[in-house]
C-alpha atoms as a PDB file:
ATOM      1  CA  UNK A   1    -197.596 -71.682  97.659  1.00  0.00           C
ATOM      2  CA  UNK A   2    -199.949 -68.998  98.223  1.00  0.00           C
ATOM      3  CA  UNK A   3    -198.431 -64.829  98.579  1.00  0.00           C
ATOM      4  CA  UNK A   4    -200.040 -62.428  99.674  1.00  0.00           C
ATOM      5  CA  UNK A   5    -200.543 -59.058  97.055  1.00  0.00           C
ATOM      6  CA  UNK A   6    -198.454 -56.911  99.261  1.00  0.00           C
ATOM      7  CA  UNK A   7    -195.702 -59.587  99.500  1.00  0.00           C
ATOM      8  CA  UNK A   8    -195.702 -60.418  95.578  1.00  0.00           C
ATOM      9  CA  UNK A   9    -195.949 -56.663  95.221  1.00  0.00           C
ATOM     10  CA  UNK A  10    -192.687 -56.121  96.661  1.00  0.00           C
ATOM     11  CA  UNK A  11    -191.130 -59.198  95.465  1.00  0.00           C
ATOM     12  CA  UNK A  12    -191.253 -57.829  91.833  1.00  0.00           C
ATOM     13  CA  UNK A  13    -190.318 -54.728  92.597  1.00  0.00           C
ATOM     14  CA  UNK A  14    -187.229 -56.061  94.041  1.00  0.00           C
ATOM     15  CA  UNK A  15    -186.842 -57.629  91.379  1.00  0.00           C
ATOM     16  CA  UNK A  16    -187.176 -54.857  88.679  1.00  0.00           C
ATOM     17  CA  UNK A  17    -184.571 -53.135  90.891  1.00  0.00           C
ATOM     18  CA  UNK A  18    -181.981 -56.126  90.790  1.00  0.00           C
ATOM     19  CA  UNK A  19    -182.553 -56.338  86.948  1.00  0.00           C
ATOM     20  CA  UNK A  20    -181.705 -52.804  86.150  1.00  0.00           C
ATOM     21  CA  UNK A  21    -178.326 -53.747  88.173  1.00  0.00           C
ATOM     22  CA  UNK A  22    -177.876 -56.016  85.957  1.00  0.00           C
ATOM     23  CA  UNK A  23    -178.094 -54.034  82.629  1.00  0.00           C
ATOM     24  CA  UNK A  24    -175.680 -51.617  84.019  1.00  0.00           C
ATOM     25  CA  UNK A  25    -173.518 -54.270  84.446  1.00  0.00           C
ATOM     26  CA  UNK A  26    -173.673 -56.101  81.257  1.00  0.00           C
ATOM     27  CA  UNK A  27    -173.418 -52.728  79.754  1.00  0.00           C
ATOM     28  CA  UNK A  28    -170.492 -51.689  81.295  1.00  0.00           C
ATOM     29  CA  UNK A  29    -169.094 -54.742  79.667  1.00  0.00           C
ATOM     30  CA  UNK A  30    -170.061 -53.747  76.508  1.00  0.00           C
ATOM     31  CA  UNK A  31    -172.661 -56.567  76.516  1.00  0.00           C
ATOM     32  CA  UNK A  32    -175.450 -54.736  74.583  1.00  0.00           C
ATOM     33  CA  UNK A  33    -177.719 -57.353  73.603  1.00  0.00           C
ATOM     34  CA  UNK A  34    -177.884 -58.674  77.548  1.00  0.00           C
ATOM     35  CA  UNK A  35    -178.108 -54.752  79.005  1.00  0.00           C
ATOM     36  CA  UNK A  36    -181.012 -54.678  76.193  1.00  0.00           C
ATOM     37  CA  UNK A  37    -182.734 -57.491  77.891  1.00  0.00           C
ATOM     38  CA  UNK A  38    -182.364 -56.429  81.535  1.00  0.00           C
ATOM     39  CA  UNK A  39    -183.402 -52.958  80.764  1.00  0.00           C
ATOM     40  CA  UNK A  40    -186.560 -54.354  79.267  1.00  0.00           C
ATOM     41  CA  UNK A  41    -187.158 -56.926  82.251  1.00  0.00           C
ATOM     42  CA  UNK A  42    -186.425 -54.602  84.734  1.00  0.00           C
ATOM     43  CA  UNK A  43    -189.492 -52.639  83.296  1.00  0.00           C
ATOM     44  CA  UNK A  44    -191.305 -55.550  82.696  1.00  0.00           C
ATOM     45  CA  UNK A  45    -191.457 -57.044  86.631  1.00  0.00           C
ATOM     46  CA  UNK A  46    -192.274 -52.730  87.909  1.00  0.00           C
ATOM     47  CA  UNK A  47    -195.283 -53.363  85.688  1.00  0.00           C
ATOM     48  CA  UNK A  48    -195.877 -56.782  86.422  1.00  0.00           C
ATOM     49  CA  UNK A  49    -196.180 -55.557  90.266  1.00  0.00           C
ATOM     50  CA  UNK A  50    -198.146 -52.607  89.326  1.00  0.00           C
ATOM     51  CA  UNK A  51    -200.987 -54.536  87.806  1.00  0.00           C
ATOM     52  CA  UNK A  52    -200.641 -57.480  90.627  1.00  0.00           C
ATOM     53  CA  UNK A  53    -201.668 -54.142  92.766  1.00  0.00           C
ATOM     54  CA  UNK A  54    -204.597 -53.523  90.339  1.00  0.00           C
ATOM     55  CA  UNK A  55    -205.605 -56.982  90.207  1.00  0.00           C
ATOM     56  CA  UNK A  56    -204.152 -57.269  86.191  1.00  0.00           C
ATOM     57  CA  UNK A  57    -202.610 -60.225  86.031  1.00  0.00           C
ATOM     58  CA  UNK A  58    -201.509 -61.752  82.363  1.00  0.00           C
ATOM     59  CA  UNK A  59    -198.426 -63.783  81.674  1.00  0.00           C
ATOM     60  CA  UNK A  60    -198.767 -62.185  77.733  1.00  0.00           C
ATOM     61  CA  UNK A  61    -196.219 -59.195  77.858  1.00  0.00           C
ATOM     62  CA  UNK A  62    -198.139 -57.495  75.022  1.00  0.00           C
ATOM     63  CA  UNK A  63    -201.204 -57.899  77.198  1.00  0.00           C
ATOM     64  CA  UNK A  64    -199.357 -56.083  79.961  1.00  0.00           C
ATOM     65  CA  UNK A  65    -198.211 -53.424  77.869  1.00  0.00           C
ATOM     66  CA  UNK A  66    -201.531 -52.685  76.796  1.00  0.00           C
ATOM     67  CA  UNK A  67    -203.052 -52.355  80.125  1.00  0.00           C
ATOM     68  CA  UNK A  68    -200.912 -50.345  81.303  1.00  0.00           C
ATOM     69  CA  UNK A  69    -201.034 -47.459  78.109  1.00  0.00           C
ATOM     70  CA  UNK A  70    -204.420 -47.626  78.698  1.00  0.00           C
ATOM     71  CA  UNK A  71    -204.797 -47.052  82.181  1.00  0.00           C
ATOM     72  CA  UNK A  72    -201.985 -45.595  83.197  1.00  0.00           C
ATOM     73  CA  UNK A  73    -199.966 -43.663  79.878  1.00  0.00           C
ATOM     74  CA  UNK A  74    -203.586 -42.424  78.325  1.00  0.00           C
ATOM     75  CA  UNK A  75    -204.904 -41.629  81.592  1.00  0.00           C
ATOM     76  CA  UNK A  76    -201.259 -39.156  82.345  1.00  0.00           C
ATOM     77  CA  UNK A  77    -200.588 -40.943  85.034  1.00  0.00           C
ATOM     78  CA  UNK A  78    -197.569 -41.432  83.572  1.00  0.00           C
ATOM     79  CA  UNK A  79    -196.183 -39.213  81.286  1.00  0.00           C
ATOM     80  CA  UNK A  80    -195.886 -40.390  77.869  1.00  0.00           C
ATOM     81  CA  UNK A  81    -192.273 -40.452  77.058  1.00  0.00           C
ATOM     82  CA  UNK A  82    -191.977 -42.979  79.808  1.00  0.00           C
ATOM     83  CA  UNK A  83    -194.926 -44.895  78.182  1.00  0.00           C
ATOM     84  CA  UNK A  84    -192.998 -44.625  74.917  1.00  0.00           C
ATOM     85  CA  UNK A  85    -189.541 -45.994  76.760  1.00  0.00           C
ATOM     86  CA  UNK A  86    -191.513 -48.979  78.044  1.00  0.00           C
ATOM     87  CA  UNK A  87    -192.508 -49.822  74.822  1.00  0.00           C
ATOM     88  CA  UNK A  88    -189.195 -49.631  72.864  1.00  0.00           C
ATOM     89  CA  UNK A  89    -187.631 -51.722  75.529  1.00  0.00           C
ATOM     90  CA  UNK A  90    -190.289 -54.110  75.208  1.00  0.00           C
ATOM     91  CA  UNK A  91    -189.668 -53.737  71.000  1.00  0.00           C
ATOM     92  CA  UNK A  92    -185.774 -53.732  72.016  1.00  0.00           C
ATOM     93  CA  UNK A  93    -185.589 -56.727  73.428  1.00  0.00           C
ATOM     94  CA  UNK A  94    -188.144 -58.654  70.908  1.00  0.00           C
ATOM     95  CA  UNK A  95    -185.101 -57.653  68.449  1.00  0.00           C
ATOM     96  CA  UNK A  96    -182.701 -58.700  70.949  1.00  0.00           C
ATOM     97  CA  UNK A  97    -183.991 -61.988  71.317  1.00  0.00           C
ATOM     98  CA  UNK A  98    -185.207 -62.827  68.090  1.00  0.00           C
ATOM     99  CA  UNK A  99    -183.704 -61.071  65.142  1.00  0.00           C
ATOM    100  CA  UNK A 100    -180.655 -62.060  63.759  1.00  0.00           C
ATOM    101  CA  UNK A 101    -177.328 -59.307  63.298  1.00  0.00           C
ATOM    102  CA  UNK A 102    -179.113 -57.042  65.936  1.00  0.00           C
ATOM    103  CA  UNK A 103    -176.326 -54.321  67.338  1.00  0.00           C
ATOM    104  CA  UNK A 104    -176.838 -51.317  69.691  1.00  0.00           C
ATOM    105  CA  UNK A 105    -174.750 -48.520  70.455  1.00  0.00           C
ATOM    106  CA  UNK A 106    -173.786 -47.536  73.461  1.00  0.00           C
ATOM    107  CA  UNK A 107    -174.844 -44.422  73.786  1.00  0.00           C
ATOM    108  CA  UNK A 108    -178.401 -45.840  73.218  1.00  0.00           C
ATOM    109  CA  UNK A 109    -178.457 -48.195  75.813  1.00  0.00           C
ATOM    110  CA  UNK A 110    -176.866 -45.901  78.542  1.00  0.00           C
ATOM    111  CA  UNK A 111    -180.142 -43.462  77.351  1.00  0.00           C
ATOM    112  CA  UNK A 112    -182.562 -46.195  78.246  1.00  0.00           C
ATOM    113  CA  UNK A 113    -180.785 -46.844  81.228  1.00  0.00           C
ATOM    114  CA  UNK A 114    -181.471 -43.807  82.272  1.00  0.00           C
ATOM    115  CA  UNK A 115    -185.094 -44.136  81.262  1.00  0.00           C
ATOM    116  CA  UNK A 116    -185.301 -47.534  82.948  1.00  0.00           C
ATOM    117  CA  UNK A 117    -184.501 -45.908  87.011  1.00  0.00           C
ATOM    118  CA  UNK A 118    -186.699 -42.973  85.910  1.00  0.00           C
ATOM    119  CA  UNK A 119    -189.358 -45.815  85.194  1.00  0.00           C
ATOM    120  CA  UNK A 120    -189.025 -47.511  87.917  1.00  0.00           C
ATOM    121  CA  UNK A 121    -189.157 -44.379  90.415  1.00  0.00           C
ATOM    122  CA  UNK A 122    -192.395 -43.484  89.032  1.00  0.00           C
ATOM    123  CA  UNK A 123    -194.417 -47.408  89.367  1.00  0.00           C
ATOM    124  CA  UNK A 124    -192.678 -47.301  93.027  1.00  0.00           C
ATOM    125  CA  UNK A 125    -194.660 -43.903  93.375  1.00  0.00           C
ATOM    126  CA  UNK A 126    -197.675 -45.248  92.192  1.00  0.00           C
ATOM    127  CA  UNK A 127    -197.712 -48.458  94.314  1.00  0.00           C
END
């Protein structure tokens, strides 16, 4: 099935905004290692619709990460806190995933959920 960019575009944004719903709500279940993972995704499909906009497309998340610190966090187009949040959710959820005994504290998470909207806001602005 062929999508046009604009349609795609706003498919993942929709998306990133129905993910960070759902790390609120696994964290106000106390389900850290889920909110990690949303918070992270939720990131993840902004960007994903920010380079479909740009014409970057990878399906390597480290690939996507790089592209955008290069062209957007180097470049202050976005400022570099935000750039730091998107990789430590990216790092978060690795852990998440992967690692074995991984806990996080709720304060933490309710931080990057913070970070997350913020993030978000900003790759709406830019589309």
């Amino acid at each position: 099935m062929q999508v046009d960019k604009s349609t795609l575009i706003q498919y993942r944004m929709k998306r990133a905004g129905e993910t960070l719903d759902e790390a609120k709500l696994a964290a106000e279940n106390d389900r850290l290692l889920l909110a990690a993972n949303r918070i992270y995704y939720s990131a993840f499909y902004a960007v994903s619709a920010l380079g479909i906009k740009n014409d970057f497309i990878t399906t390597k998340h480290g690939q996507l990460l790089g592209w955008f610190n290069q062209n957007f966090v180097k470049s202050e187009l976005v400022e570099k806190r935000l750039g730091e949040f998107y990789r430590n959710a990216f790092q978060m959820r690795q852990r998440s995933d992967y690692d074995d005994f991984v806990e996080f504290d709720k304060e933490s998470i309710d931080e990057k959920l913070k970070l997350a909207s913020e993030f978000i806001d900003k790759i709406s602005k830019l589309l």
